[in-house]
PDB file of N, CA and C in Angstrom:
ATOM      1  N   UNK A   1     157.802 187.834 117.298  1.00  0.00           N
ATOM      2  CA  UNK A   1     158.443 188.993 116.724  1.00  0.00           C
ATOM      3  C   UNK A   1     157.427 189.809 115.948  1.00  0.00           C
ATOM      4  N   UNK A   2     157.463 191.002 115.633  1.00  0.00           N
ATOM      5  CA  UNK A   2     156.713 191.682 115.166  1.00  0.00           C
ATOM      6  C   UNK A   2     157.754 192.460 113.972  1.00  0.00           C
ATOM      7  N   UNK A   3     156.553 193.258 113.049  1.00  0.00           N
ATOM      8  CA  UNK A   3     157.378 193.875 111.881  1.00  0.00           C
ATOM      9  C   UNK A   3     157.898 194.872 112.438  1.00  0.00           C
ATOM     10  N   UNK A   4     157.901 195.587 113.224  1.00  0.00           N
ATOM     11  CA  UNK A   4     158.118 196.971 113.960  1.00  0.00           C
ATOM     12  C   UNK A   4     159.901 197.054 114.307  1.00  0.00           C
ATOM     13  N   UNK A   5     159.998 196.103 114.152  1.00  0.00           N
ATOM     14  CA  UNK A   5     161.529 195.823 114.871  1.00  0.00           C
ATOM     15  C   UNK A   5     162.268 196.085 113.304  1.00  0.00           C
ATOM     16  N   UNK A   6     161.822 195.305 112.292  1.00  0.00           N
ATOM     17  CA  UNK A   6     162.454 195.551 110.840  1.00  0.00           C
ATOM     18  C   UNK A   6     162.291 196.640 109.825  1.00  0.00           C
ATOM     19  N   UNK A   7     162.992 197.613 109.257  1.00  0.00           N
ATOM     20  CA  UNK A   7     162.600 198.152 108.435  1.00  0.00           C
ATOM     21  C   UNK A   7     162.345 197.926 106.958  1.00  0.00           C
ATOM     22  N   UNK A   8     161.111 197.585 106.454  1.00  0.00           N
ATOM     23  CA  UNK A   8     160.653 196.618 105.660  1.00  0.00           C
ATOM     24  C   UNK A   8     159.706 197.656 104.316  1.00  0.00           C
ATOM     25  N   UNK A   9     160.108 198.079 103.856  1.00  0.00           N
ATOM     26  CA  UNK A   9     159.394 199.209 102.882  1.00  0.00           C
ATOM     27  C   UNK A   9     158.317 198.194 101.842  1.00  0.00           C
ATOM     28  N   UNK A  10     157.090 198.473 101.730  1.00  0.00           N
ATOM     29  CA  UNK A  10     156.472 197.814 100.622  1.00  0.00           C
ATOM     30  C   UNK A  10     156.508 199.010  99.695  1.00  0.00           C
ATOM     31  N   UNK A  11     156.927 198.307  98.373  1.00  0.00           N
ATOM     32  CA  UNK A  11     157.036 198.833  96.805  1.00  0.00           C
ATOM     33  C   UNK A  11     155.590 198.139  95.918  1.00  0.00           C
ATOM     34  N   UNK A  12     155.819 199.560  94.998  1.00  0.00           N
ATOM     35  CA  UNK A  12     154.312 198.715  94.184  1.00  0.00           C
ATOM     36  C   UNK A  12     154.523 197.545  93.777  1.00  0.00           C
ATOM     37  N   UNK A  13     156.135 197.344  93.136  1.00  0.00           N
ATOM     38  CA  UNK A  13     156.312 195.984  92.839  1.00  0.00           C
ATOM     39  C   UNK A  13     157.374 194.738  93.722  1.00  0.00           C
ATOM     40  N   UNK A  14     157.171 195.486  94.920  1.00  0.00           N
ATOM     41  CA  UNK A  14     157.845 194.406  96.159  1.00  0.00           C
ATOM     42  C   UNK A  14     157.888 195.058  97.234  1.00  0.00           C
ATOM     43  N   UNK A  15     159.130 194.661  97.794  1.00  0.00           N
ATOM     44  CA  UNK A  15     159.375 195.158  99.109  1.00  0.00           C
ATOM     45  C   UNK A  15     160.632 195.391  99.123  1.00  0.00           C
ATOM     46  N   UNK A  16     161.385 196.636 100.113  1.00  0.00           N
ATOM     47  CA  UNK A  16     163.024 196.475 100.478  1.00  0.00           C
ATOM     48  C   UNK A  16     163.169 196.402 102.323  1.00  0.00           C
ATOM     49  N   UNK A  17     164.632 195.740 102.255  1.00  0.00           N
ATOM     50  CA  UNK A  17     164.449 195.595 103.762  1.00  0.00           C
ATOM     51  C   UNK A  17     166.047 196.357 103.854  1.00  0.00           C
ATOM     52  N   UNK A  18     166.415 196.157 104.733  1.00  0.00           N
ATOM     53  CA  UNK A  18     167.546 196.275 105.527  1.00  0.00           C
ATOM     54  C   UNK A  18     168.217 194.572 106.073  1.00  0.00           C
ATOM     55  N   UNK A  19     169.760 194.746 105.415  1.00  0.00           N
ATOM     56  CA  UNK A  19     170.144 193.201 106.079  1.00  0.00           C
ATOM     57  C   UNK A  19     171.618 193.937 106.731  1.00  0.00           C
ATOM     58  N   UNK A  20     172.351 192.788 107.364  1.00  0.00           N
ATOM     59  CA  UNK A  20     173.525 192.867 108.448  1.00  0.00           C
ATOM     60  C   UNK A  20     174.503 191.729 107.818  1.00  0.00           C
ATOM     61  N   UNK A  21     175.161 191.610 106.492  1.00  0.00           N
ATOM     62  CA  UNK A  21     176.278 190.504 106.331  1.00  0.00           C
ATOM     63  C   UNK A  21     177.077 189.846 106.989  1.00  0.00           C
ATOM     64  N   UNK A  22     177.548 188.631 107.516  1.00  0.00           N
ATOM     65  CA  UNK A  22     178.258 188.352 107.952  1.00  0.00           C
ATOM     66  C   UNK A  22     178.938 187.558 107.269  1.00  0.00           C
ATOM     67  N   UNK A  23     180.150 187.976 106.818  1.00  0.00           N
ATOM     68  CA  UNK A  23     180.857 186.760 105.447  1.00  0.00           C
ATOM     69  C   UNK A  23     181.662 185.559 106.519  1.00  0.00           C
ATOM     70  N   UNK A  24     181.782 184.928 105.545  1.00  0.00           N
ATOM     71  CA  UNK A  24     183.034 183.730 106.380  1.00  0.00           C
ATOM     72  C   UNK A  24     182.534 182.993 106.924  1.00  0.00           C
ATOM     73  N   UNK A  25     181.115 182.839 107.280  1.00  0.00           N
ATOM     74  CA  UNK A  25     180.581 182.310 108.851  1.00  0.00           C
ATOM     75  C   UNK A  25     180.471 180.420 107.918  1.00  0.00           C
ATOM     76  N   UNK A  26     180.428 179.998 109.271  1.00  0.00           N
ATOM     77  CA  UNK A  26     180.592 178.254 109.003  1.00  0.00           C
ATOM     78  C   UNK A  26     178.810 177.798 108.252  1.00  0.00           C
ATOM     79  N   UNK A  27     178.212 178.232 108.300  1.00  0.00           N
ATOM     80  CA  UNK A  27     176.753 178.246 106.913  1.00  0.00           C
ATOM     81  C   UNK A  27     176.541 179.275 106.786  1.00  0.00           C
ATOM     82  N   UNK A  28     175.266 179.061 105.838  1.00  0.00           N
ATOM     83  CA  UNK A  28     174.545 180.067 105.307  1.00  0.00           C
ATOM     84  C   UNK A  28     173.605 180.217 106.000  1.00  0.00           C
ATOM     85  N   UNK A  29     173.247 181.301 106.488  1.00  0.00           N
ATOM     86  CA  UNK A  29     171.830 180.718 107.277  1.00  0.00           C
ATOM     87  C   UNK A  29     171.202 182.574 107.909  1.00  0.00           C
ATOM     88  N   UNK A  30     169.720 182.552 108.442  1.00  0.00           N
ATOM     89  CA  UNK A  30     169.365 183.891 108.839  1.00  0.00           C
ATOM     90  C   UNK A  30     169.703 183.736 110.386  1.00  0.00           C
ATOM     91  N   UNK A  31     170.643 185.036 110.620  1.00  0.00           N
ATOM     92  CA  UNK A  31     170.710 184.776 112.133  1.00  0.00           C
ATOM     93  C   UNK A  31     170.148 185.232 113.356  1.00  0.00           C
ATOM     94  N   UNK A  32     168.758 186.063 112.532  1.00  0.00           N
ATOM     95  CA  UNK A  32     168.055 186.666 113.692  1.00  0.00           C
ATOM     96  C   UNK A  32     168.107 188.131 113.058  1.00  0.00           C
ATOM     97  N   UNK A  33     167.654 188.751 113.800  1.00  0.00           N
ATOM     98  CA  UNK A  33     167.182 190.500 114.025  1.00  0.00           C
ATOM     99  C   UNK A  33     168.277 191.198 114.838  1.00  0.00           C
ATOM    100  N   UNK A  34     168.866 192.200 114.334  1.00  0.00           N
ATOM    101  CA  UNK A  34     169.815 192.981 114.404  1.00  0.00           C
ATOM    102  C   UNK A  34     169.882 194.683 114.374  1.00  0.00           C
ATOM    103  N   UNK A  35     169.144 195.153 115.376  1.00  0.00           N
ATOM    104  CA  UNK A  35     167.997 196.068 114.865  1.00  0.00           C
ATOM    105  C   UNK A  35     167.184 196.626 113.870  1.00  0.00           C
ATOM    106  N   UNK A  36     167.353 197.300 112.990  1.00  0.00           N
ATOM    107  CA  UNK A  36     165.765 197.373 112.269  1.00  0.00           C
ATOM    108  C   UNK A  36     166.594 196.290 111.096  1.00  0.00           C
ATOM    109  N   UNK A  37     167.453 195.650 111.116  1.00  0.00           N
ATOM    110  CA  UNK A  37     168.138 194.848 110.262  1.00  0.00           C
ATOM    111  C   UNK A  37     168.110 193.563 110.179  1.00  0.00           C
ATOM    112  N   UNK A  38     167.718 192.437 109.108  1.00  0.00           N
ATOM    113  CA  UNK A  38     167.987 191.097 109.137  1.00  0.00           C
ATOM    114  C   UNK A  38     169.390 190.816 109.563  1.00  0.00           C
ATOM    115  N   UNK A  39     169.846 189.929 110.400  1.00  0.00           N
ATOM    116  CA  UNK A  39     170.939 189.254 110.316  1.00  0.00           C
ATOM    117  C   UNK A  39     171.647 187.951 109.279  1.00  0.00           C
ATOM    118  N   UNK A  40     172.209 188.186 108.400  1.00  0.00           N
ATOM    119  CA  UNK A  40     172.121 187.248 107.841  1.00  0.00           C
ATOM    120  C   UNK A  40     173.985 186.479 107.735  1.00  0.00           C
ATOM    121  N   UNK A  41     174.126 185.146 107.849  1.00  0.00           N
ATOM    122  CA  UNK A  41     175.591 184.741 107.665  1.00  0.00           C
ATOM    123  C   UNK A  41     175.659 183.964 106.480  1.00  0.00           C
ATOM    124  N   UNK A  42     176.661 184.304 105.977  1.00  0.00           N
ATOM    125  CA  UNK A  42     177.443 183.662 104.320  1.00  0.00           C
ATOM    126  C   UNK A  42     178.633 182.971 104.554  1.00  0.00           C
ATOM    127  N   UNK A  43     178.728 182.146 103.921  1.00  0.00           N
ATOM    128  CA  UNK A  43     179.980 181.238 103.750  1.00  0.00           C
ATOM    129  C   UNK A  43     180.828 181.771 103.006  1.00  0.00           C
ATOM    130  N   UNK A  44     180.574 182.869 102.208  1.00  0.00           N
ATOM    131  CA  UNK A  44     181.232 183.474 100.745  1.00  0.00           C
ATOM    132  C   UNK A  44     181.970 184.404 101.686  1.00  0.00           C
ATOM    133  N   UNK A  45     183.350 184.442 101.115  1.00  0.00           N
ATOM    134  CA  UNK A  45     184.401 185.884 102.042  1.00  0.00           C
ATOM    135  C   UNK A  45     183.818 186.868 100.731  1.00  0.00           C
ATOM    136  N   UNK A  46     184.429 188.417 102.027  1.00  0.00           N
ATOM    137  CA  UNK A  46     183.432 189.339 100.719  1.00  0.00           C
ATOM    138  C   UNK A  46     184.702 189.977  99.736  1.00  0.00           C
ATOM    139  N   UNK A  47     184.639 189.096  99.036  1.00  0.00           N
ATOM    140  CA  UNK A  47     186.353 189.447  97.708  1.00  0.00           C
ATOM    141  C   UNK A  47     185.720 189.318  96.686  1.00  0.00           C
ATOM    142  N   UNK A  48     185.702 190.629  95.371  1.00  0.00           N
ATOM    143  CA  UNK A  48     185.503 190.451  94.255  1.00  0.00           C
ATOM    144  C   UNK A  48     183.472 189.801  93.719  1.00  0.00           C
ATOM    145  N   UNK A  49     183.113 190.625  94.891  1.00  0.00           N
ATOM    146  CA  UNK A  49     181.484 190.217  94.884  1.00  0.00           C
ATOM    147  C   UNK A  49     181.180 188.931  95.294  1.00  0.00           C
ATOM    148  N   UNK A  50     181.932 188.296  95.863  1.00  0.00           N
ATOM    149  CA  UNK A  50     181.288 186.656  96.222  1.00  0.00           C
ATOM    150  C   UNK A  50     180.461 186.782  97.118  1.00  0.00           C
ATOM    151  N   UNK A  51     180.393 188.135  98.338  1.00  0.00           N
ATOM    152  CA  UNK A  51     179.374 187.620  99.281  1.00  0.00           C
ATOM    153  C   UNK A  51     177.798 188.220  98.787  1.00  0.00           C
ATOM    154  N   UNK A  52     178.208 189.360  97.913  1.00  0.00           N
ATOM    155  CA  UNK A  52     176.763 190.105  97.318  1.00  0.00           C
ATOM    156  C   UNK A  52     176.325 188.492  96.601  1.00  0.00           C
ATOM    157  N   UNK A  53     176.803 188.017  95.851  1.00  0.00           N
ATOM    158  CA  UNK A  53     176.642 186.798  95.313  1.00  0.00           C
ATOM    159  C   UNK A  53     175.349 185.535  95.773  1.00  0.00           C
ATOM    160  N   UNK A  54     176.582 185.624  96.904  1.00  0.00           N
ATOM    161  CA  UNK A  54     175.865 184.533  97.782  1.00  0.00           C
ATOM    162  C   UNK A  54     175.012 185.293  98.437  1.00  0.00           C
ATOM    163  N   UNK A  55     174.682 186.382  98.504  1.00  0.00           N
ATOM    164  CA  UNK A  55     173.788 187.270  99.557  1.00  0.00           C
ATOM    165  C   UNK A  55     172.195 187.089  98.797  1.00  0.00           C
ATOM    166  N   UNK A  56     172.248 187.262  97.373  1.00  0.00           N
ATOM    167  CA  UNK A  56     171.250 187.141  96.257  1.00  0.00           C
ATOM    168  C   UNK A  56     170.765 186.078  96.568  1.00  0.00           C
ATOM    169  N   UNK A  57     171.768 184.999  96.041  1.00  0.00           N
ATOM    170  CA  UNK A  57     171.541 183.442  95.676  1.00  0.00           C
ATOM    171  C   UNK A  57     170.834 183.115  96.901  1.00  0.00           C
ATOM    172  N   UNK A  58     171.256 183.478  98.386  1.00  0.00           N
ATOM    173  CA  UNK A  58     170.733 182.852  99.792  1.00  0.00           C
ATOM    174  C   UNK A  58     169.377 183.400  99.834  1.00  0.00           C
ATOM    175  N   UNK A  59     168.946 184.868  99.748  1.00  0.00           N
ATOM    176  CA  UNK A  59     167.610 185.099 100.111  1.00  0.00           C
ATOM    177  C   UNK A  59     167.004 184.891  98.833  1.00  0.00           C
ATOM    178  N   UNK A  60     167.245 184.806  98.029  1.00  0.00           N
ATOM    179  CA  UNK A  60     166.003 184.044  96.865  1.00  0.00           C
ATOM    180  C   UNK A  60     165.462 182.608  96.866  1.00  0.00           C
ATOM    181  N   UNK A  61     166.712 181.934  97.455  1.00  0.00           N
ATOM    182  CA  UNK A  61     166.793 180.559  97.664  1.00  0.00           C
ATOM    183  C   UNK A  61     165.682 180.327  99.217  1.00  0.00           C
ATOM    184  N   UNK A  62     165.627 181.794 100.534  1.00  0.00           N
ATOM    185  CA  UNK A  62     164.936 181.395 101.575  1.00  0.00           C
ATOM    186  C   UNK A  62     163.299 182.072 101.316  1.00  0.00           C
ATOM    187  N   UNK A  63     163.265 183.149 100.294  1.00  0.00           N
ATOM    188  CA  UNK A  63     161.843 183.461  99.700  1.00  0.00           C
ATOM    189  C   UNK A  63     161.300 183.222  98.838  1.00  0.00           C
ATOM    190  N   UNK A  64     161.953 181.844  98.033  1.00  0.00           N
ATOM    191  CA  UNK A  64     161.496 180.870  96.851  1.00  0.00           C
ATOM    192  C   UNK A  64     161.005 182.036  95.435  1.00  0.00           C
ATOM    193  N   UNK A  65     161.742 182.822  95.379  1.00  0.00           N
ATOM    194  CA  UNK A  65     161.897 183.691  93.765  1.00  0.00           C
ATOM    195  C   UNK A  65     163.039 183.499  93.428  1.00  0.00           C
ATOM    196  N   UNK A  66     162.922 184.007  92.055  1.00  0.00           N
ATOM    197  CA  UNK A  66     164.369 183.641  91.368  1.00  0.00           C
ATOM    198  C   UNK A  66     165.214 184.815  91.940  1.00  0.00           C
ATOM    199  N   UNK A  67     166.402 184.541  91.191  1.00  0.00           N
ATOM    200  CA  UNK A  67     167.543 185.234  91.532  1.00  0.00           C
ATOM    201  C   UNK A  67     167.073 186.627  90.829  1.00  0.00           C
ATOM    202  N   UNK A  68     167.124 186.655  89.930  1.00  0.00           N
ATOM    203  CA  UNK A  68     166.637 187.822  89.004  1.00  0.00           C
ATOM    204  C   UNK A  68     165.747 188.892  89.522  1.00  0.00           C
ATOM    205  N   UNK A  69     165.143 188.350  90.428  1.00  0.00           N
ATOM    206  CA  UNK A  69     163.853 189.015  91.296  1.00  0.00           C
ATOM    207  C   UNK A  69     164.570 190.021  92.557  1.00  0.00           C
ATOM    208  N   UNK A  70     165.717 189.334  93.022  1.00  0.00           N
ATOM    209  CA  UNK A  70     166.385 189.849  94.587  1.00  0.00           C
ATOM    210  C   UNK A  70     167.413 191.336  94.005  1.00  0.00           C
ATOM    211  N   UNK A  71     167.760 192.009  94.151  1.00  0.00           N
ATOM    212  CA  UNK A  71     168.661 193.030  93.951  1.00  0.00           C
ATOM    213  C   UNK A  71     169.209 193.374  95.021  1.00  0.00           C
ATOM    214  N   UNK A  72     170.747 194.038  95.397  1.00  0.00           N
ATOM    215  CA  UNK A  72     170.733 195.071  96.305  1.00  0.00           C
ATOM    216  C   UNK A  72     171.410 196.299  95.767  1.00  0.00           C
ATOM    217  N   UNK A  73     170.446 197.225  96.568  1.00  0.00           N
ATOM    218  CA  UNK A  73     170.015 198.138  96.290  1.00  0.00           C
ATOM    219  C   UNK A  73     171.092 199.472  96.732  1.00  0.00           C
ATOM    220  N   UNK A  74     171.170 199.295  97.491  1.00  0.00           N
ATOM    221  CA  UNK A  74     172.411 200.140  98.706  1.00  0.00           C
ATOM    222  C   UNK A  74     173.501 198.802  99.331  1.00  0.00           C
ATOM    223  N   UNK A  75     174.906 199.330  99.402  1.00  0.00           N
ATOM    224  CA  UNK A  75     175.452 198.643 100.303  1.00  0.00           C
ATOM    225  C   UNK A  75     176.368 197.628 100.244  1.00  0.00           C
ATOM    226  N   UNK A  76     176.962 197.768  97.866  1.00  0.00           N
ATOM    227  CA  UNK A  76     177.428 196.884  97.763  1.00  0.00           C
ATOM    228  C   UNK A  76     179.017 196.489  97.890  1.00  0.00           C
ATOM    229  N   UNK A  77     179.595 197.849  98.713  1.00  0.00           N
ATOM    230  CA  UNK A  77     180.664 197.221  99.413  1.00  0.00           C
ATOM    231  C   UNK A  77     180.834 197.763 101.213  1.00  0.00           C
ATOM    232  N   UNK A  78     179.616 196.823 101.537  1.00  0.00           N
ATOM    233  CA  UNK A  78     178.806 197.064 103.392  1.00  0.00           C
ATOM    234  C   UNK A  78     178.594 195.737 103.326  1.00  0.00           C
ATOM    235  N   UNK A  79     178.715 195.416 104.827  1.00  0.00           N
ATOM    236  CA  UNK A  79     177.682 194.774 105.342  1.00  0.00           C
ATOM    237  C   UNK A  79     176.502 195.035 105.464  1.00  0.00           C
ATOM    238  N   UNK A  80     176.193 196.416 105.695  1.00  0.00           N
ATOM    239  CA  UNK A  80     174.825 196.932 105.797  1.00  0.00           C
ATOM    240  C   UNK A  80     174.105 197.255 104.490  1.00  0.00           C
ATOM    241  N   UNK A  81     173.381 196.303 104.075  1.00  0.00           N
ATOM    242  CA  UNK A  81     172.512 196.492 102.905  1.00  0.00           C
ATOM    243  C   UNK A  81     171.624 196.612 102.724  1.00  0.00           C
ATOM    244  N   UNK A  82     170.274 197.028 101.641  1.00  0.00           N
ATOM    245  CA  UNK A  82     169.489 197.309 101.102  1.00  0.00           C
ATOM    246  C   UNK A  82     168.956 196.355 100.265  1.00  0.00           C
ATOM    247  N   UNK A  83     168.097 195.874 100.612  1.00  0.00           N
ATOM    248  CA  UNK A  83     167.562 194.275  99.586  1.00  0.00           C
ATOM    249  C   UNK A  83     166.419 194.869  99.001  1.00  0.00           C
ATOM    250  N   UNK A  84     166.014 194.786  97.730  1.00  0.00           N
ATOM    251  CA  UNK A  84     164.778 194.510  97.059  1.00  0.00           C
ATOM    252  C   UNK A  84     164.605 193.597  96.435  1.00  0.00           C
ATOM    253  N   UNK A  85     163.156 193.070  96.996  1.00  0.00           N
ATOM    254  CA  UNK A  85     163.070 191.643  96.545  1.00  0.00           C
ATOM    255  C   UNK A  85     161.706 192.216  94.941  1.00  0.00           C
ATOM    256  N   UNK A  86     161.524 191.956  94.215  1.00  0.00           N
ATOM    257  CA  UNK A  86     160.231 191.766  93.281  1.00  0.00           C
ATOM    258  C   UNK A  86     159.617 190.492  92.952  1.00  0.00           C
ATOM    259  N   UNK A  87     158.057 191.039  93.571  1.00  0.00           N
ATOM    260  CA  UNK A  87     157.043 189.641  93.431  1.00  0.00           C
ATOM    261  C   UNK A  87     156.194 189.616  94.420  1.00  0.00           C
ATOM    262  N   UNK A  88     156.807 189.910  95.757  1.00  0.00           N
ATOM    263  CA  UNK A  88     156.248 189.085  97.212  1.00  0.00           C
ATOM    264  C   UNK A  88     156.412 190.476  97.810  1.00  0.00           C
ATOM    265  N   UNK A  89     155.091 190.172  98.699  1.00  0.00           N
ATOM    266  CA  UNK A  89     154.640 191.626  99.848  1.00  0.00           C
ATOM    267  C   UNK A  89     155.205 190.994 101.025  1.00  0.00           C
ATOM    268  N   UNK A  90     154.789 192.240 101.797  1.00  0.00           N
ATOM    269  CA  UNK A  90     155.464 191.829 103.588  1.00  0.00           C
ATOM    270  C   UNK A  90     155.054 190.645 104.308  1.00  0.00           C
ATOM    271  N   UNK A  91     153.304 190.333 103.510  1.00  0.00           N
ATOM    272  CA  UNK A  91     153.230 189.191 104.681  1.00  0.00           C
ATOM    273  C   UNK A  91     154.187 187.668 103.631  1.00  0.00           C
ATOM    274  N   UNK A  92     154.100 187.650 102.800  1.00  0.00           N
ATOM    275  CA  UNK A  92     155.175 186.440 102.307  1.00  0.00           C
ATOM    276  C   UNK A  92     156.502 186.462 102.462  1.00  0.00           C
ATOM    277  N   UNK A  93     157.179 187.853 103.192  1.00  0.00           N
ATOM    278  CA  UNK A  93     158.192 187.632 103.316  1.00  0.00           C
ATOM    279  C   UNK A  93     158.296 187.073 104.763  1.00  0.00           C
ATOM    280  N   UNK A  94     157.607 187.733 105.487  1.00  0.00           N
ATOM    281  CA  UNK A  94     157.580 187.235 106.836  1.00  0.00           C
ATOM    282  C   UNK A  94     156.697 185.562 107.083  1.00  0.00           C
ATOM    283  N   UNK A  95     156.096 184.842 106.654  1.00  0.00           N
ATOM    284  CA  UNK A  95     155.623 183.427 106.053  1.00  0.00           C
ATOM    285  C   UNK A  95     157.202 182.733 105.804  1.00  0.00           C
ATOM    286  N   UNK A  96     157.751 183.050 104.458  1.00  0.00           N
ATOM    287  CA  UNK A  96     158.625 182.185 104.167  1.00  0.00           C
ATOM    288  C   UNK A  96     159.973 182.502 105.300  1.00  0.00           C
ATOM    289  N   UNK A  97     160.108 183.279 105.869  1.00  0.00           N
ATOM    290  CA  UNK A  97     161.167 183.504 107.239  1.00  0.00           C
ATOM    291  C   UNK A  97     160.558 182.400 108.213  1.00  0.00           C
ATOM    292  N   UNK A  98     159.277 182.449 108.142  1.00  0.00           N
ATOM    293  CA  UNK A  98     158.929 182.006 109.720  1.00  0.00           C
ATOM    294  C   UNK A  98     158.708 182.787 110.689  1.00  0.00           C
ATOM    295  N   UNK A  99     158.578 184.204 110.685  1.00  0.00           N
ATOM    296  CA  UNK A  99     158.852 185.118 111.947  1.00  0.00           C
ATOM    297  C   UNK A  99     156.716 185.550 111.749  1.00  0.00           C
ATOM    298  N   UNK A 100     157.099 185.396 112.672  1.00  0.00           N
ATOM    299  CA  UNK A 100     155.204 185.849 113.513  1.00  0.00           C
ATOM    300  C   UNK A 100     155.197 187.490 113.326  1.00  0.00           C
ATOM    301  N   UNK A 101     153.816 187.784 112.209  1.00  0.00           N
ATOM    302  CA  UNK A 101     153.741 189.183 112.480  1.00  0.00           C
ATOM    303  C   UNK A 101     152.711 189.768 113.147  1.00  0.00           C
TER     304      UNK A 101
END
């Protein structure tokens, strides 16, 4: 996979991407590339902020920063969101994913 497929902005003090929610799903887990969008599935239904919640808690928990660090930015009643992470550039985000840039 390449970065070209994601839209992945580097900030002086991080990066923002584009993600694709999927609440309800049976784990938590990244489900792949969704055009210029992460795919990502939550166990959290999206009522009363539980899936922004778990949306934080999951990608801080898969790019090893704290919670405090992840924001979103755009999108907080979408599936289609706006992540900024602070701390970590493009190539550590793509490292701790696993995806080949």
């Amino acid at each position: 996979m390449t970065d070209n497929l994601l839209d992945i902005r580097e900030l002086p003090d991080g990066i923002a991407f584009k993600v694709r929610v999927q609440p309800r799903a049976s784990k938590n887990m990244v489900a792949g590339i969704m055009g210029d969008c992460l795919k990502i599935k939550l166990t959290s239904p999206p009522v009363d902020g539980a899936a922004n919640a778990a949306c934080i808690a999951f990608i801080a928990s898969i790019l090893d920063v704290a919670k405090s660090s992840v924001d979103i930015t755009t999108g907080q009643n979408s599936r289609l969101k706006v992540i900024k992470v602070t701390g970590i550039d493009k190539k550590k985000f793509f490292t701790m994913l696993c995806l080949d840039i």
